[in-house]
PDB file of N, CA and C in Angstrom:
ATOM      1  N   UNK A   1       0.843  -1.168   0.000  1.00  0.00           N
ATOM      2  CA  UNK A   1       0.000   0.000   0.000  1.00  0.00           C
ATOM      3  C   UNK A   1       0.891   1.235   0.000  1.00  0.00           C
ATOM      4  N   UNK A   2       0.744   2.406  -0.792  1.00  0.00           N
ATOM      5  CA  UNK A   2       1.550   3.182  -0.806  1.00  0.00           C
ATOM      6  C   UNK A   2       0.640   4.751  -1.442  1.00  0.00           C
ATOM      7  N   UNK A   3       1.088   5.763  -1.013  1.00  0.00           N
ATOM      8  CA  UNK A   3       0.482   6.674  -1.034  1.00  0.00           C
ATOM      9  C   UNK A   3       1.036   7.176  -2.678  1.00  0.00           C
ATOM     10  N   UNK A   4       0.432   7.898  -3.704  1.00  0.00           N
ATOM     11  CA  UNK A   4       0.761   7.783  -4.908  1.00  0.00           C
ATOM     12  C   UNK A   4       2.057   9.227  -4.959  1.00  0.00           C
ATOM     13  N   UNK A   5       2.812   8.986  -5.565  1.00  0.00           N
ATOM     14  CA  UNK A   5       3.612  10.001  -5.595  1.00  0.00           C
ATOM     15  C   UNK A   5       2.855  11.328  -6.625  1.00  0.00           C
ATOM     16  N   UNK A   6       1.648  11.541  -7.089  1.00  0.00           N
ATOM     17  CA  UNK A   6       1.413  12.301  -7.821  1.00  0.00           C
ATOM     18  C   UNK A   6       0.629  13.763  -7.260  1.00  0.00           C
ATOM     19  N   UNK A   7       0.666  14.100  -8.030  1.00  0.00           N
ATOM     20  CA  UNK A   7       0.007  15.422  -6.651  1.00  0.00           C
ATOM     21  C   UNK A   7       1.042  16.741  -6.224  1.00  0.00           C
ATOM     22  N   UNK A   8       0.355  17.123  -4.672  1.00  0.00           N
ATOM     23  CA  UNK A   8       1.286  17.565  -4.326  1.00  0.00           C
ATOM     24  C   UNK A   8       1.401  17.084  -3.260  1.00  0.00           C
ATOM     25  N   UNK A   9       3.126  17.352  -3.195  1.00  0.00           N
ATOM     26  CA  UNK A   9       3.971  16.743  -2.192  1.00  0.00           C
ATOM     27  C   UNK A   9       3.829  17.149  -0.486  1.00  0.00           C
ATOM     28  N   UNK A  10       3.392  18.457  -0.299  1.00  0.00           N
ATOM     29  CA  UNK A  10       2.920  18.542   0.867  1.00  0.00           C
ATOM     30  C   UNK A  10       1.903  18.350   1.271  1.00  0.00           C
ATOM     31  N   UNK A  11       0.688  18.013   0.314  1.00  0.00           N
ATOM     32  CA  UNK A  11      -0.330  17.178   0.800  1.00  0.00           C
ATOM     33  C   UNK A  11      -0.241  15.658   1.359  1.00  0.00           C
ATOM     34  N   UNK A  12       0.345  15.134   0.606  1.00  0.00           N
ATOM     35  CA  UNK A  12       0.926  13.850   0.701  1.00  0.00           C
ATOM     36  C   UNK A  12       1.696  14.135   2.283  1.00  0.00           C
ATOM     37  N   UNK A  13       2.420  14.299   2.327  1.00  0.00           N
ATOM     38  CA  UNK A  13       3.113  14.808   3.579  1.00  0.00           C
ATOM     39  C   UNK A  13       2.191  14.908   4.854  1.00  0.00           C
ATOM     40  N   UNK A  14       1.585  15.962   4.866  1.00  0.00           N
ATOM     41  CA  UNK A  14       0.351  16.154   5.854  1.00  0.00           C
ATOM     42  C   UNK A  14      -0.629  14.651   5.974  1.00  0.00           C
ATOM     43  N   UNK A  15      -0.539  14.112   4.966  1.00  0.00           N
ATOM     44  CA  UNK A  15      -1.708  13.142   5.090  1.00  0.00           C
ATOM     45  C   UNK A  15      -1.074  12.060   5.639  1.00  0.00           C
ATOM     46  N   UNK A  16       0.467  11.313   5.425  1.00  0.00           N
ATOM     47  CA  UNK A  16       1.179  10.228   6.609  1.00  0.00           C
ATOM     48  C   UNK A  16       1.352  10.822   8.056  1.00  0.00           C
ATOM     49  N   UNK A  17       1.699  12.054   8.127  1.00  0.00           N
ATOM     50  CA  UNK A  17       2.193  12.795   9.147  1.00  0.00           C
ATOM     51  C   UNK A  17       0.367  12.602  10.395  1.00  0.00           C
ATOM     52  N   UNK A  18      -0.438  12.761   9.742  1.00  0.00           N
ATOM     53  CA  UNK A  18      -1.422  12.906  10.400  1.00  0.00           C
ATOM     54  C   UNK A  18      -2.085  11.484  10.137  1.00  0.00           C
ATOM     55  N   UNK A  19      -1.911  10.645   9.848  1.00  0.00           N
ATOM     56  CA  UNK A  19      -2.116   9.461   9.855  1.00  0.00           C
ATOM     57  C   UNK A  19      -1.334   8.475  11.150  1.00  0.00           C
ATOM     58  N   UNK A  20       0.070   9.110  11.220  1.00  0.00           N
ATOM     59  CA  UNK A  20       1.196   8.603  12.351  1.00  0.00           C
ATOM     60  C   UNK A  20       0.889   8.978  13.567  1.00  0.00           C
ATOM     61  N   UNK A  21       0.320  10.211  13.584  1.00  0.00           N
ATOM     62  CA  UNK A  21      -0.367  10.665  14.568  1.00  0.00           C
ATOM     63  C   UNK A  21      -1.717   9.434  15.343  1.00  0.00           C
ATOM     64  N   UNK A  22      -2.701   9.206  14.151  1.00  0.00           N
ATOM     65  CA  UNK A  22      -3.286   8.371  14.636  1.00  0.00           C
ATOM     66  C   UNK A  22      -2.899   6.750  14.974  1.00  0.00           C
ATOM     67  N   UNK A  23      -2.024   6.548  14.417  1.00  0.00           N
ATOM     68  CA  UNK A  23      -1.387   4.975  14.553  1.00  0.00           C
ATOM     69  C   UNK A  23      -1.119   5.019  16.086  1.00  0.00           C
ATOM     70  N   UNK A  24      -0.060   6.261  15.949  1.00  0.00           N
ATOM     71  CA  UNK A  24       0.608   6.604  17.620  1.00  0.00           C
ATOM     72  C   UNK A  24      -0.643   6.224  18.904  1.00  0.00           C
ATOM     73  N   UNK A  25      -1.717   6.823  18.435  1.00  0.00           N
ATOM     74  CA  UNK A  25      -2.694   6.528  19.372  1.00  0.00           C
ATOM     75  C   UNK A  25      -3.940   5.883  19.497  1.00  0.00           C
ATOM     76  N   UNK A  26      -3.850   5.350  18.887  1.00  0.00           N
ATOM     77  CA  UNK A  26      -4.681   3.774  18.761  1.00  0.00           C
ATOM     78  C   UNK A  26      -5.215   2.893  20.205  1.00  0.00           C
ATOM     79  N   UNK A  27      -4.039   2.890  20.734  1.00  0.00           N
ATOM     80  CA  UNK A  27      -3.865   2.569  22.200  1.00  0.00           C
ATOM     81  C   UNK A  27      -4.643   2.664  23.189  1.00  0.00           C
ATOM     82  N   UNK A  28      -5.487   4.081  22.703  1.00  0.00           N
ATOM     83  CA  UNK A  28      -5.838   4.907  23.957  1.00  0.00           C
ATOM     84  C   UNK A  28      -7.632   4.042  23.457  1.00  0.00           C
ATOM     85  N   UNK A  29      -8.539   4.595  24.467  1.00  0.00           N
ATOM     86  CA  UNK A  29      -9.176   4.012  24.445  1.00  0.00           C
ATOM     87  C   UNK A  29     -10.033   4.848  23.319  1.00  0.00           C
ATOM     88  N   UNK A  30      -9.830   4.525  22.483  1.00  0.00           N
ATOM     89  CA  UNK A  30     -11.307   5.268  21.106  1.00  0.00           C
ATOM     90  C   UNK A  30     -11.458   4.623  20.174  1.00  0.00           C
ATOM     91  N   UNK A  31     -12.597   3.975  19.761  1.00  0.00           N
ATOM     92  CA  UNK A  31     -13.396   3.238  18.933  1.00  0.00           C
ATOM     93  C   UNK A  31     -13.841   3.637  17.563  1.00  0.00           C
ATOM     94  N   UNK A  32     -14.127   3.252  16.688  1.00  0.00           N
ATOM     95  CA  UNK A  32     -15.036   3.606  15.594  1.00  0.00           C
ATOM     96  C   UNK A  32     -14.174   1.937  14.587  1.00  0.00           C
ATOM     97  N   UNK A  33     -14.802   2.702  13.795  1.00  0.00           N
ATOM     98  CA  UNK A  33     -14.743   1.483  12.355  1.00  0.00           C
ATOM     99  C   UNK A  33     -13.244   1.700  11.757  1.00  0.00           C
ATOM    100  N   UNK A  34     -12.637   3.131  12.001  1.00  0.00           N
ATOM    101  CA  UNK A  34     -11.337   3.453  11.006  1.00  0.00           C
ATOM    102  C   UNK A  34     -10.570   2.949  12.189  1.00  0.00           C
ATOM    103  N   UNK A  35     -10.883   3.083  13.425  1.00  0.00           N
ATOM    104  CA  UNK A  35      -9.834   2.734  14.638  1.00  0.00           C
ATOM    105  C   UNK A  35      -9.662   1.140  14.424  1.00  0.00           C
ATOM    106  N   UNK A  36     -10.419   0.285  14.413  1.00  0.00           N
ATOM    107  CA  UNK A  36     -10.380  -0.699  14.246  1.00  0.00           C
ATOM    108  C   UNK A  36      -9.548  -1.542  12.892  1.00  0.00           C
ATOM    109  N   UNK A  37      -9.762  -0.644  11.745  1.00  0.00           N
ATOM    110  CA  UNK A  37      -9.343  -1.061  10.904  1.00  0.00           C
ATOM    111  C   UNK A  37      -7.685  -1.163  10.975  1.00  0.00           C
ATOM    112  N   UNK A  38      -6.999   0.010  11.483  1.00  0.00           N
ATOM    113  CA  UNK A  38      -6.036   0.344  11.937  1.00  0.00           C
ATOM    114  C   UNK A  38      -5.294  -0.788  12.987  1.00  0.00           C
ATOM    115  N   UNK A  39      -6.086  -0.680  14.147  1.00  0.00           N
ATOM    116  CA  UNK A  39      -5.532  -1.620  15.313  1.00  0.00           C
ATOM    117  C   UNK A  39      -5.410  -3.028  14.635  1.00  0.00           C
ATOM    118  N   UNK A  40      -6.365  -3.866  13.595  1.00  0.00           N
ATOM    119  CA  UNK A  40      -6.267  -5.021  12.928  1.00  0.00           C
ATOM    120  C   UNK A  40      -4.762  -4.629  11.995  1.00  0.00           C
ATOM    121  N   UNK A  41      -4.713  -3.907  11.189  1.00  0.00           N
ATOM    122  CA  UNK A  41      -3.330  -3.577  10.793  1.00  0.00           C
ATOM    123  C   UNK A  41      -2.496  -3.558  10.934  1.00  0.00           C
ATOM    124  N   UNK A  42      -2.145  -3.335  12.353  1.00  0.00           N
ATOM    125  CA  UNK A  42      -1.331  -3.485  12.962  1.00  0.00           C
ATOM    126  C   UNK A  42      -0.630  -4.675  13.444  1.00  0.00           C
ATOM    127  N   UNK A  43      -1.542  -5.458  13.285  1.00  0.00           N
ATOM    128  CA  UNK A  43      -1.112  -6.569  13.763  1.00  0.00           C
ATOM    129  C   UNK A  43      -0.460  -7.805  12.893  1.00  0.00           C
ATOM    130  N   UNK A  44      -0.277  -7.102  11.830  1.00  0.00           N
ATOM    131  CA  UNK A  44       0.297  -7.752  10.633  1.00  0.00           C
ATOM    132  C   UNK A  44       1.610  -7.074   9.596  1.00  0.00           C
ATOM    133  N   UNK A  45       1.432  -5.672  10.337  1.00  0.00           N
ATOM    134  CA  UNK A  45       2.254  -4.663   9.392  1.00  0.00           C
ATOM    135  C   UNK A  45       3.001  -3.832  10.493  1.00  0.00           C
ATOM    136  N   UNK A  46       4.220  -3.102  10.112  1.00  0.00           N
ATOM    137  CA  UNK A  46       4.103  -1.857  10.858  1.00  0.00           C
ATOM    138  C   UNK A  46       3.993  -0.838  10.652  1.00  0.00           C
ATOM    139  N   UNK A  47       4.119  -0.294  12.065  1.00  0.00           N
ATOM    140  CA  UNK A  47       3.374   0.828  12.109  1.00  0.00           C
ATOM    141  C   UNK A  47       3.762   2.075  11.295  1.00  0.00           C
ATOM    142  N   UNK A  48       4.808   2.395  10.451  1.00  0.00           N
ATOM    143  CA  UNK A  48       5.273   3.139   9.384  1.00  0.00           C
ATOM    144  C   UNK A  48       3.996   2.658   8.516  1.00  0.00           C
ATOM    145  N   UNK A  49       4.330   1.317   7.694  1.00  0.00           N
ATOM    146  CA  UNK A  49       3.408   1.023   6.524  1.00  0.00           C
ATOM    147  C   UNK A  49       2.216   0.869   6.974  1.00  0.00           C
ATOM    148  N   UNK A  50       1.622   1.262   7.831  1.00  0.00           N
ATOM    149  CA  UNK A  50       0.240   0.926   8.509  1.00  0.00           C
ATOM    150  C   UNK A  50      -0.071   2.183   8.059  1.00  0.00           C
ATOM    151  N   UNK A  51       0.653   3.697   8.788  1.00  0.00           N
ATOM    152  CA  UNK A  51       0.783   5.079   8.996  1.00  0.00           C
ATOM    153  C   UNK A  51      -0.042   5.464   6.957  1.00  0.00           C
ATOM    154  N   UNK A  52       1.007   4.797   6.106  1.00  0.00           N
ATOM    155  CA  UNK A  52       0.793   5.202   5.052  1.00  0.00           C
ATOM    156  C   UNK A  52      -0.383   4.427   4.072  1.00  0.00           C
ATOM    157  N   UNK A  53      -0.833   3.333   4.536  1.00  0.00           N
ATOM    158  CA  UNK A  53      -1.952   2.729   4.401  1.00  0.00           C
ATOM    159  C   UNK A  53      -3.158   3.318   4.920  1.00  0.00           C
ATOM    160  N   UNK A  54      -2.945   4.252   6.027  1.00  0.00           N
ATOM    161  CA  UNK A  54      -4.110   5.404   6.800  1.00  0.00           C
ATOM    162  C   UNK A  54      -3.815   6.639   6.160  1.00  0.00           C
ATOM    163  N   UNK A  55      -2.956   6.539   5.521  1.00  0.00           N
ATOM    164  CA  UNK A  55      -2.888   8.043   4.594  1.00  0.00           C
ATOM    165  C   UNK A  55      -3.846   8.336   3.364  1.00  0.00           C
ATOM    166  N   UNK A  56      -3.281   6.891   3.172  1.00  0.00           N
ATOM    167  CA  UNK A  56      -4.237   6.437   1.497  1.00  0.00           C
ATOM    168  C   UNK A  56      -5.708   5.876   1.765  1.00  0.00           C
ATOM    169  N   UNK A  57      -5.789   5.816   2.275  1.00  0.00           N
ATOM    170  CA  UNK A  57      -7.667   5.363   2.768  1.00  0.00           C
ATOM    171  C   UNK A  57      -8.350   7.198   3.002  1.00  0.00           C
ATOM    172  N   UNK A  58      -7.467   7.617   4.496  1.00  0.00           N
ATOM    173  CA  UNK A  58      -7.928   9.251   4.096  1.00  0.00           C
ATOM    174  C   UNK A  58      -8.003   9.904   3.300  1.00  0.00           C
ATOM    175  N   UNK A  59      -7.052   9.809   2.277  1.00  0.00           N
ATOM    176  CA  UNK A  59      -6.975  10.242   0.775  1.00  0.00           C
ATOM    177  C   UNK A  59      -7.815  10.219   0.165  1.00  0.00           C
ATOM    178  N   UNK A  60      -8.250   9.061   0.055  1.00  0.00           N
ATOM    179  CA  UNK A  60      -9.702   8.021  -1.218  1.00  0.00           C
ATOM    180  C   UNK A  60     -11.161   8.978  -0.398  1.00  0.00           C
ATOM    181  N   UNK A  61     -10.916   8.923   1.459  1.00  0.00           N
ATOM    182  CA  UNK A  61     -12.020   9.123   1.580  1.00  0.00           C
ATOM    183  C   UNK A  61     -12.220  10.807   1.560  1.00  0.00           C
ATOM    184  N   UNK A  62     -11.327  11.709   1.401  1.00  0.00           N
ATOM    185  CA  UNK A  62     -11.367  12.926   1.246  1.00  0.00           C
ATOM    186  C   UNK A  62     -12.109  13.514  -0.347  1.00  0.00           C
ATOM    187  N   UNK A  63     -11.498  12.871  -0.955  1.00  0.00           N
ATOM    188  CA  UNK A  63     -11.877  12.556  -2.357  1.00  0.00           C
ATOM    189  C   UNK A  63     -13.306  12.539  -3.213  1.00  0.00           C
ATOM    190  N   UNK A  64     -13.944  11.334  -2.261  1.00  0.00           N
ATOM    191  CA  UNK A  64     -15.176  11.124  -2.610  1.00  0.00           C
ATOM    192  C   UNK A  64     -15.947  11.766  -1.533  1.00  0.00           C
ATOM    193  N   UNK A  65     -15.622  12.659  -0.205  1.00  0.00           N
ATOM    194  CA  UNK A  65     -16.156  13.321  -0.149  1.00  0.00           C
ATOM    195  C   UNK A  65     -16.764  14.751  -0.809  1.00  0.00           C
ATOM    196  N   UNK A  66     -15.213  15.045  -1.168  1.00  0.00           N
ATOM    197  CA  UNK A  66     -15.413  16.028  -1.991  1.00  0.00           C
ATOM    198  C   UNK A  66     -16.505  15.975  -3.236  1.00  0.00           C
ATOM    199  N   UNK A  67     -16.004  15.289  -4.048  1.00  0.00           N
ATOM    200  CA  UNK A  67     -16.567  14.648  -5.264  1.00  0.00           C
ATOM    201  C   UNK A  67     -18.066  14.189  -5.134  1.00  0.00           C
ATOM    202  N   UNK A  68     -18.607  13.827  -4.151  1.00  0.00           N
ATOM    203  CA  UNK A  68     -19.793  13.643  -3.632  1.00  0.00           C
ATOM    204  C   UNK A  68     -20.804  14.489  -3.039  1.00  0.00           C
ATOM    205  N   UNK A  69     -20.169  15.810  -2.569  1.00  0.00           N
ATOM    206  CA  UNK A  69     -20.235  17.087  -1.989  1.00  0.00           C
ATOM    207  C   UNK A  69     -21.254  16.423  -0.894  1.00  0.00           C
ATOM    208  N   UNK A  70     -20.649  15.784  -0.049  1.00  0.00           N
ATOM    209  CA  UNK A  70     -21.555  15.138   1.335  1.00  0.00           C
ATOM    210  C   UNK A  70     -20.617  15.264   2.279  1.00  0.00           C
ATOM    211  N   UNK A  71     -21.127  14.647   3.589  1.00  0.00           N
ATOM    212  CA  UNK A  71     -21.010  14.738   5.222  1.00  0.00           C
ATOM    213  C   UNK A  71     -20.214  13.486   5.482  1.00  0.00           C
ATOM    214  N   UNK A  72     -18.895  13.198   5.758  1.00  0.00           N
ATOM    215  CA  UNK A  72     -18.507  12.467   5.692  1.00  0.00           C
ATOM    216  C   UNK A  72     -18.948  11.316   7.265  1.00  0.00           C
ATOM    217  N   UNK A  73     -19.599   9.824   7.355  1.00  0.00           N
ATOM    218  CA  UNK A  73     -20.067   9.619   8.197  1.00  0.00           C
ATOM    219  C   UNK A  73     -21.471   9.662   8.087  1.00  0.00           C
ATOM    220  N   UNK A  74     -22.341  10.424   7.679  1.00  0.00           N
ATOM    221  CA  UNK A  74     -23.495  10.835   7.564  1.00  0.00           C
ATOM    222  C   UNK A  74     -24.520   9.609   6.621  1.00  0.00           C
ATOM    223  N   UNK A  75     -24.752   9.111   7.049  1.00  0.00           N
ATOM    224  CA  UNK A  75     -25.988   7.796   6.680  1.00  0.00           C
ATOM    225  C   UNK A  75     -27.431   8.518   6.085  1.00  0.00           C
ATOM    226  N   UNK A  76     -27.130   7.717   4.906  1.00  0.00           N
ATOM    227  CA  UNK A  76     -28.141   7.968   3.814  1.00  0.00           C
ATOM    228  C   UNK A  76     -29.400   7.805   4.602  1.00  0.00           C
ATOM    229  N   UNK A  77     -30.367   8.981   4.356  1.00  0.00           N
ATOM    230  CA  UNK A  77     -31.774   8.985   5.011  1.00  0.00           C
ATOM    231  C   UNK A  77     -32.763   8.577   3.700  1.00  0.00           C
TER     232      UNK A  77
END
């Protein structure tokens, strides 16, 4: 899994950097569906290539938020 080199480079940047952030704290006690996905990740990878595997999922999901012009989280009524 790897974050695409295309783009720009300080986006890319911001998006492992704040991804490492969340790896870092996983630990603590907070739940959801992306936490989980993460903590399972972990347990097979590390936590660098985990970091940038949470970069690229935020990426995709920034994306189609945009592109979707919706609430990210927000369940279809």
């Amino acid at each position: 899994m790897a974050v695409s080199k295309a783009g720009d480079r300080y986006l890319r940047t911001l998006l492992v950097v704040g991804a490492t952030a969340v790896v870092r704290h996983v630990k603590h006690k907070v739940h959801g569906p992306l936490i989980e996905w993460v903590r399972k990740l972990l347990l097979t990878k590390s936590a660098r290539l985990t970091a940038v595997a949470l970069a690229n999922k935020m990426a995709r999901i920034a994306w189609a938020v945009m592109a979707r012009n919706t609430v990210y989280g927000h369940s279809a009524a």
